[in-house]
N, C-alpha and C. Protein backbone atom coordinates (compact mmCIF):
# COMPACT_ATOMS: atom_id res chain seq x y z
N UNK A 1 0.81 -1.19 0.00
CA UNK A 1 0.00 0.00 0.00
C UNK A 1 0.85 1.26 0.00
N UNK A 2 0.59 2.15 -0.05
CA UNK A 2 0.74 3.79 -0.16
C UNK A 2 1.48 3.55 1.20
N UNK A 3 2.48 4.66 1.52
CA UNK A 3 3.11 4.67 2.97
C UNK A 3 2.87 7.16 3.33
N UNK A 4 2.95 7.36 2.36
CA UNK A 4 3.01 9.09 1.95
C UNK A 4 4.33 9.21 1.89
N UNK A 5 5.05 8.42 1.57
CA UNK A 5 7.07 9.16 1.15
C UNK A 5 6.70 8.96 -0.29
N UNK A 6 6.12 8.23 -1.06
CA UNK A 6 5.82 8.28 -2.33
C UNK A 6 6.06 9.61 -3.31
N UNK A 7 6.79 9.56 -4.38
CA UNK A 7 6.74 10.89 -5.22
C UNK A 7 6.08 10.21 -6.54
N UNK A 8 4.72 11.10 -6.75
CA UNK A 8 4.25 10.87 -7.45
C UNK A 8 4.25 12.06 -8.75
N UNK A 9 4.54 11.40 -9.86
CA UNK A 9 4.73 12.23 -11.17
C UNK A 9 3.47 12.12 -11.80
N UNK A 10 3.13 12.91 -12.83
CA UNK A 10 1.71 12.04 -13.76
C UNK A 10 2.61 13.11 -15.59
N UNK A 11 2.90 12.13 -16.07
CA UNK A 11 3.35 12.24 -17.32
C UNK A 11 2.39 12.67 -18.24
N UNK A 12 2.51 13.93 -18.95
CA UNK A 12 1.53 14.41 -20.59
C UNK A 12 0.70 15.44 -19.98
N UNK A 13 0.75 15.91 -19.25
CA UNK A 13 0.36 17.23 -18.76
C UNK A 13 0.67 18.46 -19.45
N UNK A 14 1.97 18.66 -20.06
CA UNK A 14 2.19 19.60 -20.96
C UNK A 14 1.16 19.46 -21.82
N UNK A 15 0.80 18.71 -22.93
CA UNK A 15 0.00 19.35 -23.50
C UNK A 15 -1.60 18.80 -23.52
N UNK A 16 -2.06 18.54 -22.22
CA UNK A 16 -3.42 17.77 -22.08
C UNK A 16 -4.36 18.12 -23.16
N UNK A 17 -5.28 17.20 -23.62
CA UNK A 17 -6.48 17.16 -23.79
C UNK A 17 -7.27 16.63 -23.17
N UNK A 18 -8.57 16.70 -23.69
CA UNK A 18 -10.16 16.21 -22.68
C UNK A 18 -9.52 14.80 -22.84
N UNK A 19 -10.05 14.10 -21.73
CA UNK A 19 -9.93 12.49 -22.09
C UNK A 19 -8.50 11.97 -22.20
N UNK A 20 -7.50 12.74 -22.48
CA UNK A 20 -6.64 11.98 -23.06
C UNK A 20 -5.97 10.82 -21.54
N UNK A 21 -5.02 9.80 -22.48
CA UNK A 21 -4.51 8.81 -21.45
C UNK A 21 -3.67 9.26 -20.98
N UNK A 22 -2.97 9.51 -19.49
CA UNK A 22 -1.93 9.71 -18.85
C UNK A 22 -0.90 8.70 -18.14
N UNK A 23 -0.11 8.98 -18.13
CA UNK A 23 0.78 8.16 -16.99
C UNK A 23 1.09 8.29 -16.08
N UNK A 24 1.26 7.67 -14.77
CA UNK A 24 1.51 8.08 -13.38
C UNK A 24 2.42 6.92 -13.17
N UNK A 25 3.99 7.96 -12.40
CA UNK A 25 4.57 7.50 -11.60
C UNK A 25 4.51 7.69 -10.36
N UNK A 26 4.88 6.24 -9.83
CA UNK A 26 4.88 6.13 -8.21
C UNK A 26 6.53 5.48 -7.83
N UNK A 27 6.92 6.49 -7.17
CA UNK A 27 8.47 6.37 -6.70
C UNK A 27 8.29 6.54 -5.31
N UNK A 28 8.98 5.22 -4.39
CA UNK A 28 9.25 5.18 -3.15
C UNK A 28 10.63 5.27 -3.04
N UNK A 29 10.93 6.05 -2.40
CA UNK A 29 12.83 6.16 -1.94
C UNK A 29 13.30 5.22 -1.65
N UNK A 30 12.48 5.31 0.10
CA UNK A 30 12.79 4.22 0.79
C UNK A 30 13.32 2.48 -0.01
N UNK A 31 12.65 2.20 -1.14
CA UNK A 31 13.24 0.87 -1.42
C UNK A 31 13.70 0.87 -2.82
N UNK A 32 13.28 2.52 -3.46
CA UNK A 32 14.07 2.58 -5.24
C UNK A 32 12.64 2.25 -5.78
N UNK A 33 11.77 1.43 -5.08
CA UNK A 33 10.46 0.98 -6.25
C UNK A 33 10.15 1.82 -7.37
N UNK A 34 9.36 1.35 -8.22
CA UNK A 34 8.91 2.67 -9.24
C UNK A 34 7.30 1.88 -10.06
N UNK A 35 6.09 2.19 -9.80
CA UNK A 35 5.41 1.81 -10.16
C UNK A 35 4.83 2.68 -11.04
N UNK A 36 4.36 2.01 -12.39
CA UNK A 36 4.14 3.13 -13.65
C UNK A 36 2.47 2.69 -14.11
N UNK A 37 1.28 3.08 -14.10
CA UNK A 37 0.64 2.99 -14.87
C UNK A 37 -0.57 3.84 -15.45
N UNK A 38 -1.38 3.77 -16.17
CA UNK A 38 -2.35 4.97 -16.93
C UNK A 38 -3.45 4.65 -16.65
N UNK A 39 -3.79 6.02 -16.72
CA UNK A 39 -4.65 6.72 -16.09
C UNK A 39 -5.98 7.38 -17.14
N UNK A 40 -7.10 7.94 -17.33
CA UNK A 40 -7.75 8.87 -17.84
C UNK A 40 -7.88 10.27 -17.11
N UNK A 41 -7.61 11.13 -17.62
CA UNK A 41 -7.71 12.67 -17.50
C UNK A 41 -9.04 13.05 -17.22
N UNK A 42 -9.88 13.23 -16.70
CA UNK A 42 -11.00 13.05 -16.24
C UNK A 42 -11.49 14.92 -16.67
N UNK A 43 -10.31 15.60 -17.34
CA UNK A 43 -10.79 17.31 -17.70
C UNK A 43 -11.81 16.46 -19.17
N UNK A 44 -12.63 16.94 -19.08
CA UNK A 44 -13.88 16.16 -19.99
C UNK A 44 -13.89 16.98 -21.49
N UNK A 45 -14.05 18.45 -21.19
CA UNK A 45 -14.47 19.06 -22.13
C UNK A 45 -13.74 19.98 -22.58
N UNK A 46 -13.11 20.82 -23.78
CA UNK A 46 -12.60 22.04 -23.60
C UNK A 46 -12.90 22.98 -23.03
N UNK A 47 -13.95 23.29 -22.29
CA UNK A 47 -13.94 24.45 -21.54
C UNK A 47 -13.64 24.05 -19.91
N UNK A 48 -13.65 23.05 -20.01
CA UNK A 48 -13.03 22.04 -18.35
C UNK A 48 -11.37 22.23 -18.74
N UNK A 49 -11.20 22.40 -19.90
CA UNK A 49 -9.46 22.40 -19.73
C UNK A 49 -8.68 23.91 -19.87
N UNK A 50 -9.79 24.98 -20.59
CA UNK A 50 -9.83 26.23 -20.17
C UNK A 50 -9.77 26.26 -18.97
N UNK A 51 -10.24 26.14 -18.15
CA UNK A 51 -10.51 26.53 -16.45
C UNK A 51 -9.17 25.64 -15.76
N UNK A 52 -8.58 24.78 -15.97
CA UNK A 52 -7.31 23.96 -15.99
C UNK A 52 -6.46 25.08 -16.07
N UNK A 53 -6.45 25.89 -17.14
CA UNK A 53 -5.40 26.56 -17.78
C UNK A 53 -5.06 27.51 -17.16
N UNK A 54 -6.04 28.19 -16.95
CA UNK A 54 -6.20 29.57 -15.89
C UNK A 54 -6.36 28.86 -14.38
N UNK A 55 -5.89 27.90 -14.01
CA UNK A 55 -6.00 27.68 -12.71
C UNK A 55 -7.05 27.43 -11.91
N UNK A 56 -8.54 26.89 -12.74
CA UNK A 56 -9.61 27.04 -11.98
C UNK A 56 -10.82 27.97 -12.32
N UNK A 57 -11.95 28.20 -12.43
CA UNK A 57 -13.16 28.52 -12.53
C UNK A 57 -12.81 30.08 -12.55
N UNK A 58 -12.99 30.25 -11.36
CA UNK A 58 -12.73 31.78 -10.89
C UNK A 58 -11.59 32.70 -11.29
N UNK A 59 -10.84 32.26 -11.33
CA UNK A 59 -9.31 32.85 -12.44
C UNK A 59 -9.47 33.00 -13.94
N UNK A 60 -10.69 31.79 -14.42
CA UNK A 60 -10.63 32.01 -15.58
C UNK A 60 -11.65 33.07 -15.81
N UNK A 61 -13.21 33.41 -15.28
CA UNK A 61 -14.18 34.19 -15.28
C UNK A 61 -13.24 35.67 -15.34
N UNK A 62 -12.16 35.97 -14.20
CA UNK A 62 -11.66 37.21 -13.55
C UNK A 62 -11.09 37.34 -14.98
N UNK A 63 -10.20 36.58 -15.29
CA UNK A 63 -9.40 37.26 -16.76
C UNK A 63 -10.15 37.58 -17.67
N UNK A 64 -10.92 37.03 -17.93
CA UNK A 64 -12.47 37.35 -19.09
C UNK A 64 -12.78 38.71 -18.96
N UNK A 65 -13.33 38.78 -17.40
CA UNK A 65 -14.06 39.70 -17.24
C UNK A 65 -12.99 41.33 -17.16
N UNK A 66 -11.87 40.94 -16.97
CA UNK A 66 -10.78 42.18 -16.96
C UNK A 66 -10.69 41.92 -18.49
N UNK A 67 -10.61 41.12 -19.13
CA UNK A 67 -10.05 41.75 -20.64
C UNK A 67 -11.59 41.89 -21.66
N UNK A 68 -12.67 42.22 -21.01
CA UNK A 68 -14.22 42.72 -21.49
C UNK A 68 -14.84 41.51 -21.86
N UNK A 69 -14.17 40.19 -21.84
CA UNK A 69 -14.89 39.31 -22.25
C UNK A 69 -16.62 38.96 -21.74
N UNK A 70 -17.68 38.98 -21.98
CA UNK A 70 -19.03 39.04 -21.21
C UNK A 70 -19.74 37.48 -20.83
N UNK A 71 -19.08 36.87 -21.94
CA UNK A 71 -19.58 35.55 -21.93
C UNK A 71 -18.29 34.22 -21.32
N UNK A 72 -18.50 34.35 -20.22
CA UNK A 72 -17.15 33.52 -19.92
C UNK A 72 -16.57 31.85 -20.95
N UNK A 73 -18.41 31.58 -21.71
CA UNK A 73 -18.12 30.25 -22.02
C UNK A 73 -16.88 30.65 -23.25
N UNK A 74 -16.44 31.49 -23.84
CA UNK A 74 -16.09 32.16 -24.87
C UNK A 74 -14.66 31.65 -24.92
C-alpha cells in the first residue's frame, strides 16, 4: 500500500487534452520501487481544460471579465 514518502509524477500534462490517457509514476525512496501505470484525464471538455489553464473557474471568469470578455463560455 501507499506509505506518503511516495513521489508521485503524472506524465503528458504539458500538452493535455479532454480524455486523453496519462501516466503516473509512483516512486518510493525508501526501497528505489517505481510503479508506472495509466490513467484517464477526467478534464472532460474544452472548456473544463480552459478553467485547468487559468488555474480554476474563478481565475478564468476574472481574466475574461478584466479583458471585457461578457460571456465567460467564450
Amino acid at each position: 500500500g501507499l506509505t506518503g514518502e511516495e513521489i508521485v509524477t503524472i506524465r503528458g500534462l504539458e500538452n493535455v487534452q479532454p480524455r486523453q490517457e496519462l501516466i503516473v509514476e509512483l516512486f518510493r525512496p525508501s526501497d528505489g520501487k517505481m510503479a508506472r501505470f495509466p490513467v484517464r484525464c477526467r478534464i472532460d471538455t474544452p472548456t473544463e481544460l480552459e478553467y485547468y489553464k487559468n488555474g480554476g473557474v474563478m481565475p478564468y471568469v476574472l481574466r475574461n471579465l478584466a479583458r471585457g470578455v461578457t460571456d465567460a463560455a467564450e
